[in-house]
Protein backbone atom coordinates (compact mmCIF):
# COMPACT_ATOMS: atom_id res chain seq x y z
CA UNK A 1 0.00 0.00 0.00
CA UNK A 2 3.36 2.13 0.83
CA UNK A 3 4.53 1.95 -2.38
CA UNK A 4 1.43 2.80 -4.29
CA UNK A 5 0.60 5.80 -2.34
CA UNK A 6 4.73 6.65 -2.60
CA UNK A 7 3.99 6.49 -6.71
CA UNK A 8 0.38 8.15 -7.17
CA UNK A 9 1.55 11.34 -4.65
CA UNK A 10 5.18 11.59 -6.96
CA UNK A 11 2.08 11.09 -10.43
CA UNK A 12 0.41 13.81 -8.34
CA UNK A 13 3.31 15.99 -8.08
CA UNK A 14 4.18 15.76 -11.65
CA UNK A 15 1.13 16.46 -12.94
CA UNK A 16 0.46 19.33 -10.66
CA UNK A 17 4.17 20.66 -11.93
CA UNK A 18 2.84 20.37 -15.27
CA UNK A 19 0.02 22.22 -14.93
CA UNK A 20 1.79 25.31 -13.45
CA UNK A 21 4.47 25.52 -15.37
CA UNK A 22 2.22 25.05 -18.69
CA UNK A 23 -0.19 27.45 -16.91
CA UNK A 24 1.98 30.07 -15.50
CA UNK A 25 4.35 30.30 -18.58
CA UNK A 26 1.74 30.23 -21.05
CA UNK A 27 2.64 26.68 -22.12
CA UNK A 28 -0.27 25.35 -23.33
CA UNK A 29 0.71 24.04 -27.14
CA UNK A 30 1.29 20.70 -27.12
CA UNK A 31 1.98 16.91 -28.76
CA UNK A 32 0.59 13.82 -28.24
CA UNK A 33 2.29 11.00 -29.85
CA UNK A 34 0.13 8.23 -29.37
CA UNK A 35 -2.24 10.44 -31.24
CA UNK A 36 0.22 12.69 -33.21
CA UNK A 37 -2.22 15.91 -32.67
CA UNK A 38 -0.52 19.03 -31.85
CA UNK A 39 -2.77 21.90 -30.47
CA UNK A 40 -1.15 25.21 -30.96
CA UNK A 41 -2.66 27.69 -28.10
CA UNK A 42 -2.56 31.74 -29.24
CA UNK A 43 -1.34 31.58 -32.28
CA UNK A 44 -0.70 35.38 -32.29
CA UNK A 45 -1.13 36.07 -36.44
CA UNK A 46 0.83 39.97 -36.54
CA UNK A 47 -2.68 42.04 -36.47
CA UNK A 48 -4.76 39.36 -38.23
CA UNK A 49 -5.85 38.16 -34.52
CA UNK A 50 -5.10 35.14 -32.17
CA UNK A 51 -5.84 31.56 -33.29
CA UNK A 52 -5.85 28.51 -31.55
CA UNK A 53 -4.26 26.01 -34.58
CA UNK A 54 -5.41 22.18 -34.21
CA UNK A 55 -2.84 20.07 -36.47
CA UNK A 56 -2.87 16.30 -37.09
CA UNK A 57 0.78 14.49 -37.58
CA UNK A 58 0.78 12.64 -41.04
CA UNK A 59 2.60 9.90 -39.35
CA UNK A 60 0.62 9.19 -36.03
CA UNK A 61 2.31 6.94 -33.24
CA UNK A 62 5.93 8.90 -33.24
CA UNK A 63 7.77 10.92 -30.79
CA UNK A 64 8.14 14.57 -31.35
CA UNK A 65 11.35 15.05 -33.90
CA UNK A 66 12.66 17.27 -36.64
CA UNK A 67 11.03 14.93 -39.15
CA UNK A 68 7.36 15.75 -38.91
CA UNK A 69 5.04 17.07 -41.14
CA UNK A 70 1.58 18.09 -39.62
CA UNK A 71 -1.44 19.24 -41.21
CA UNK A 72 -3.54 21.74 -40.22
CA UNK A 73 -7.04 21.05 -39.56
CA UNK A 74 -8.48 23.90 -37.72
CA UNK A 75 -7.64 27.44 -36.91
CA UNK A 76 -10.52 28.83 -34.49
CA UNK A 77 -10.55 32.39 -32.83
CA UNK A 78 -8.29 32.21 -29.72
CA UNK A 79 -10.96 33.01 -26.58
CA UNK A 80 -7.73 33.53 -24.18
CA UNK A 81 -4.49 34.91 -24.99
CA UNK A 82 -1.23 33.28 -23.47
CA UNK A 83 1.21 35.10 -21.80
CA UNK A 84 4.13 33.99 -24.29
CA UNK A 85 2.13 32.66 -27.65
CA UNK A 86 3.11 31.13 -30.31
CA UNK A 87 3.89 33.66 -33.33
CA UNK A 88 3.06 33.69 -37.29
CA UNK A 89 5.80 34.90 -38.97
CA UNK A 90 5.09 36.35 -42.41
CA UNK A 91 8.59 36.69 -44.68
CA UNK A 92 9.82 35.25 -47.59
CA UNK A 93 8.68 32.01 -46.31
CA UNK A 94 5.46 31.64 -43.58
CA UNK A 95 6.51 30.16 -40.27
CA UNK A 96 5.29 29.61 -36.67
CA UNK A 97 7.35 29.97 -33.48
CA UNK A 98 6.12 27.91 -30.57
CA UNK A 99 8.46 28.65 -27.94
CA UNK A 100 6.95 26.78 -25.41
CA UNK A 101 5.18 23.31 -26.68
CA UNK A 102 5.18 20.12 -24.55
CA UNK A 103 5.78 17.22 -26.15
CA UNK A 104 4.42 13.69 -24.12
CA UNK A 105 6.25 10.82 -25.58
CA UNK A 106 5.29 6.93 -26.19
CA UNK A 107 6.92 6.07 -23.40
CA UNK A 108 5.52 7.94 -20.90
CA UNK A 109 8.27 11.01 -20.77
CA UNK A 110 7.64 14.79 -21.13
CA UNK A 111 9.32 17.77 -23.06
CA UNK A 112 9.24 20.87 -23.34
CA UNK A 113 10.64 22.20 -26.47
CA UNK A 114 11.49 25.81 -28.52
CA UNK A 115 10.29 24.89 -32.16
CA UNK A 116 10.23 26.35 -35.17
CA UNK A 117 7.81 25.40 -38.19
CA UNK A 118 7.84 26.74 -41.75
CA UNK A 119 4.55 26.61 -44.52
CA UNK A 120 5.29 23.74 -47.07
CA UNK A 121 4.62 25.92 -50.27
CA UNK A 122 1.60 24.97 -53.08
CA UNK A 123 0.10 22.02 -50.55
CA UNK A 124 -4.08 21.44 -50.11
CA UNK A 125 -4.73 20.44 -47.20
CA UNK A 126 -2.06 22.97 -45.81
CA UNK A 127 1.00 21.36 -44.30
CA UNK A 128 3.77 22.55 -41.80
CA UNK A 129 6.98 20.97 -41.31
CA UNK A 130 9.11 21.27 -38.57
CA UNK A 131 12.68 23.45 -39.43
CA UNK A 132 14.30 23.56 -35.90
CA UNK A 133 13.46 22.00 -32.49
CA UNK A 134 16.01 23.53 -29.61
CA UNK A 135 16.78 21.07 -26.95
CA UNK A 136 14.44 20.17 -24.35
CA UNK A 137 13.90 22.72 -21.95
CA UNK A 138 13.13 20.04 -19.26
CA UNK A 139 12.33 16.42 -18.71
CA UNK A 140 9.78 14.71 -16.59
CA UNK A 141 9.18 10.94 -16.60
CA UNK A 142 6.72 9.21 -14.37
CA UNK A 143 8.39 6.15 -12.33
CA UNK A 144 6.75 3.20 -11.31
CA UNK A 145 7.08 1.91 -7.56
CA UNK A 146 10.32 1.54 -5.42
CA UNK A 147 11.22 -1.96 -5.64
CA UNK A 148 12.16 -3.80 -2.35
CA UNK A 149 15.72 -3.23 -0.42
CA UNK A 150 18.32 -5.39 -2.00
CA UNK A 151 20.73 -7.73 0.39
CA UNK A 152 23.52 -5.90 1.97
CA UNK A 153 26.86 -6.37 0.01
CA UNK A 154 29.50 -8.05 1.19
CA UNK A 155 32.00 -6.50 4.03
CA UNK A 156 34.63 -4.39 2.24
CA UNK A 157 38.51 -4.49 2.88
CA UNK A 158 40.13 -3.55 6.47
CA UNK A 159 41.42 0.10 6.28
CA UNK A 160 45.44 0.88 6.92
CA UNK A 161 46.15 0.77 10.20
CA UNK A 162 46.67 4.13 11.33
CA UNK A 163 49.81 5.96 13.02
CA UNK A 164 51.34 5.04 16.68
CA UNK A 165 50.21 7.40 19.20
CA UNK A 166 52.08 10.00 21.90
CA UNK A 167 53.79 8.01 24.57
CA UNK A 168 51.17 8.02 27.73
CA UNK A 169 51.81 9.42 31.18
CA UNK A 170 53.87 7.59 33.98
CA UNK A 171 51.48 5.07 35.26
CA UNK A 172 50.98 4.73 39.50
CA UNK A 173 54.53 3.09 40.89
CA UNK A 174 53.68 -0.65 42.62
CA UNK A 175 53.25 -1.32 46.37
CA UNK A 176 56.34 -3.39 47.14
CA UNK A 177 59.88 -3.80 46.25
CA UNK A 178 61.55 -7.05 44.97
CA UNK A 179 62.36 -8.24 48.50
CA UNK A 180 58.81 -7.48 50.07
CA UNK A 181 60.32 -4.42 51.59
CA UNK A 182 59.25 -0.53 50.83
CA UNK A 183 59.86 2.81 51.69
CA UNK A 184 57.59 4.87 54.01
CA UNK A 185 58.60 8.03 54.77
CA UNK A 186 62.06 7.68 53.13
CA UNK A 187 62.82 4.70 56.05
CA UNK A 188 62.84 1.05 54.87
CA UNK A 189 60.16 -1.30 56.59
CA UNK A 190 58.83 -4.47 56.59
């Protein structure tokens, strides 16, 4: 019961984490690759408004890498702007920055990641690809239980012996002499 309490209150902690970081940093894009949907929260279009973008992987069931192409399959009005959005860039070549979008992993494991995505040109339905991810920001995996204590190892080697000590004082001087007699007083007696 120990150990199952020990694991949901560290799932618990995690997932609280999560939520604050996403929520006070504005963090709310992110990736799901058992699904491969990306939701890109405040989408902030240079004075064409704020979108929320909804895009679907074209290869579903991978972890978030450099390789993906997603397509876009809905761009709704934004109803709450974050405080860092993501940002359409409009050049010689369209692009979105999404500077902070957590990406959950098959195995369990969470990113968060600076990434950059550029317009592939003359596509219908409209397609992204990703340019640049920067490394992960952080990483949080959820554990499973604390197994049980192993066996203690075996005793380890027997340390140098160290150096002799200072000499101690004189000890207490014996009652009697060789021939049974002593001195008392400076005068020999028996």
């Amino acid at each position: 019961m120990k150990r199952s309490l020990a694991y949901l209150l560290n799932a618990a902690f995690l997932l609280f984490f999560a939520l604050f970081f996403i929520d006070t940093a504005g963090a709310a894009s992110h990736y799901s690759s058992a699904t491969g949907s990306l939701h890109v929260e405040s989408l902030d279009a240079s004075g064409y408004g704020i979108w929320d973008a909804e895009m679907q992987a074209t290869e579903a069931g991978r972890d978030f890498d450099s390789s993906l192409t997603f397509e876009l399959t809905s761009l709704p009005p934004c109803p709450a702007f974050a405080e860092i959005p993501a940002v359409l860039i409009f050049g010689e070549q369209i692009k979105i920055n999404i500077p902070f979008l957590l990406s959950t992993n098959l195995d369990g494991s969470s990113q968060f990641h600076n990434v950059t995505m550029e317009l592939v040109p003359d596509t219908d339905p409209v397609l992204f690809r990703i340019i640049s991810i920067d490394p992960p920001m952080s990483t949080m995996t959820l554990q499973g239980p604390k197994g049980d204590k192993g066996d203690t190892g075996a005793t380890g080697p027997q340390g140098a012996t160290g150096a002799t000590g200072a000499q101690g004082e004189q000890g207490l001087q014996g009652s009697a002499g060789i021939d049974g007699r002593s001195v008392l007083n400076g005068r020999w007696t028996r």
